[in-house]
Protein backbone atom coordinates (compact mmCIF):
# COMPACT_ATOMS: atom_id res chain seq x y z
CA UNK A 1 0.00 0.00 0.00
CA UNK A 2 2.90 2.69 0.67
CA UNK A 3 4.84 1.78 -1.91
CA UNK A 4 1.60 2.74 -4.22
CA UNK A 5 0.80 5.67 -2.62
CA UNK A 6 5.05 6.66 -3.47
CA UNK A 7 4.53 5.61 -6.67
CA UNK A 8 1.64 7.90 -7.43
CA UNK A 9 3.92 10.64 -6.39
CA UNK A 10 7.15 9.96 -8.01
CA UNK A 11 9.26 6.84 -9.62
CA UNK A 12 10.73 4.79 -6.97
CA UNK A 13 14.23 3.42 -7.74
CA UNK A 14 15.30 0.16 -5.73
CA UNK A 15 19.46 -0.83 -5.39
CA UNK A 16 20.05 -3.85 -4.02
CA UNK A 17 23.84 -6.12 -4.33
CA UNK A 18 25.26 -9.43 -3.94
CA UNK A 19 28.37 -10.71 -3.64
CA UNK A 20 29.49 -13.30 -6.91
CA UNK A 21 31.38 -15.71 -4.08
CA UNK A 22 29.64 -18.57 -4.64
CA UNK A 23 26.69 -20.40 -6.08
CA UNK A 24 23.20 -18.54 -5.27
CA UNK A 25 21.24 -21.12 -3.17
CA UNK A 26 17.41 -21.49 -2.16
CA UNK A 27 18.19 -19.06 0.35
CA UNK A 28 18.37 -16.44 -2.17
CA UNK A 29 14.39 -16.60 -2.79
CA UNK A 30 14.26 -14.38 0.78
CA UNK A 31 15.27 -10.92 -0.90
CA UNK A 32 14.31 -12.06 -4.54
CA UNK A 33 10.40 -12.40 -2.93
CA UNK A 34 10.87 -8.51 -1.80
CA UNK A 35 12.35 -7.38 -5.25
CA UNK A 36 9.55 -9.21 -6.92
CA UNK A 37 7.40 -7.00 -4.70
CA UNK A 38 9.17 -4.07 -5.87
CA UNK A 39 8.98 -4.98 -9.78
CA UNK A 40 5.50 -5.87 -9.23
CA UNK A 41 5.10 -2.53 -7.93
CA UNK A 42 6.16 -0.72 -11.00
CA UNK A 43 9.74 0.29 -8.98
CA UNK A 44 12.76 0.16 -10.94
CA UNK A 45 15.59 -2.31 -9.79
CA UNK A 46 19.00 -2.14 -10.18
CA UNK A 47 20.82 -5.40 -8.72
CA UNK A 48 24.53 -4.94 -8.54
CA UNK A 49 26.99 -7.96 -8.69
CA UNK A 50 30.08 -7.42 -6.41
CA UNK A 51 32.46 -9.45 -8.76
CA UNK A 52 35.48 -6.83 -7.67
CA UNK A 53 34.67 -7.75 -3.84
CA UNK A 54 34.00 -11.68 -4.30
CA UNK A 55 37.52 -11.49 -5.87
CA UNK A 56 38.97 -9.70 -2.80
CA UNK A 57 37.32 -11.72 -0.28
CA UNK A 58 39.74 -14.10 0.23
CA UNK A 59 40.04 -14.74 -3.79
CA UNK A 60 36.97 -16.71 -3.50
CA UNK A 61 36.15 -15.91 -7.22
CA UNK A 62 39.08 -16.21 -9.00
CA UNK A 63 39.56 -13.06 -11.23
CA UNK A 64 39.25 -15.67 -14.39
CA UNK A 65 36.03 -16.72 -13.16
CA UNK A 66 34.56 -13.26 -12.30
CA UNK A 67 32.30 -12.37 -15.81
CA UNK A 68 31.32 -16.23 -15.76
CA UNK A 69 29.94 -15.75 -12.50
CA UNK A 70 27.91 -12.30 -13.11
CA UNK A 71 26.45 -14.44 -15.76
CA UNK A 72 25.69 -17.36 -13.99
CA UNK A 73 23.94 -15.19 -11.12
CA UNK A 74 22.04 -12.84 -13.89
CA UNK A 75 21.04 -15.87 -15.39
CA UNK A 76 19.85 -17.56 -12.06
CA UNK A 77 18.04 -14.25 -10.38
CA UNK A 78 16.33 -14.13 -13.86
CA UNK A 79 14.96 -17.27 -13.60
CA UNK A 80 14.24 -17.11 -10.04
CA UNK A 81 12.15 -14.15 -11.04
CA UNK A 82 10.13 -15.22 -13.76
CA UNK A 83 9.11 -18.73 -12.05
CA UNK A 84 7.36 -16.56 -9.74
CA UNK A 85 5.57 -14.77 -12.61
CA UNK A 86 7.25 -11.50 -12.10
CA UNK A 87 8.00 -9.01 -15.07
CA UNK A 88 11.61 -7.77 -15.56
CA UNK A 89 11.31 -4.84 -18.02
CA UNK A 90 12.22 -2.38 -15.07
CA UNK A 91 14.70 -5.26 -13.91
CA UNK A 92 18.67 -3.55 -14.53
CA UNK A 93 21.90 -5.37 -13.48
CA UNK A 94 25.47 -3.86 -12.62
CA UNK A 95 28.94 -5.05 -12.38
CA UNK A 96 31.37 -3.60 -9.55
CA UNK A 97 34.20 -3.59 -11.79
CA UNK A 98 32.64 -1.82 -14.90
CA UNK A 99 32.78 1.30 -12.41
CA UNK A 100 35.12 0.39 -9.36
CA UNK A 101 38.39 0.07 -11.53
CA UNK A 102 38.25 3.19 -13.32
């Protein structure tokens, strides 16, 4: 209901990130049931992927494994999304390293 009555007002923009460290589990349905609230909303998403910081956590993505792993969790959080029947036109994803290294 708030989020409606925001929305009526102005565009709502939602940010939320992830680390790439390892595989995304079942566990990962807790915040994708809150951005599916969001996109059902009408809000705009933006999911960032941490690849830079899953690298420098303990190299637990190895830097040759770091675009294969943004894909691999893009591809997953997708899917994730649309088995629940949400929509993912307002659905945006960002890379740590297409900003943090320049």
């Amino acid at each position: 209901e708030r989020l409606k009555e925001i929305l009526k007002e102005r565009e709502l923009k939602v940010y939320w990130g992830t680390a790439t460290t390892g595989k995304p589990h079942v566990a990962y349905f807790v915040p994708m049931s809150k951005i599916a609230d969001f996109l059902k909303a009408g809000c705009e998403v933006t999911i960032l992927f941490a690849d830079l910081h899953a690298y420098l956590d303990n190299m637990k993505a190895p830097w040759e494994l770091l675009e294969l792993r943004v894909q691999y969790y893009e591809q997953i959080i997708k899917a994730m999304l649309e088995s629940i029947g949400v929509p993912l036109d307002k659905l945006k994803f960002v890379k740590g390293t297409d900003y943090q290294l320049s």
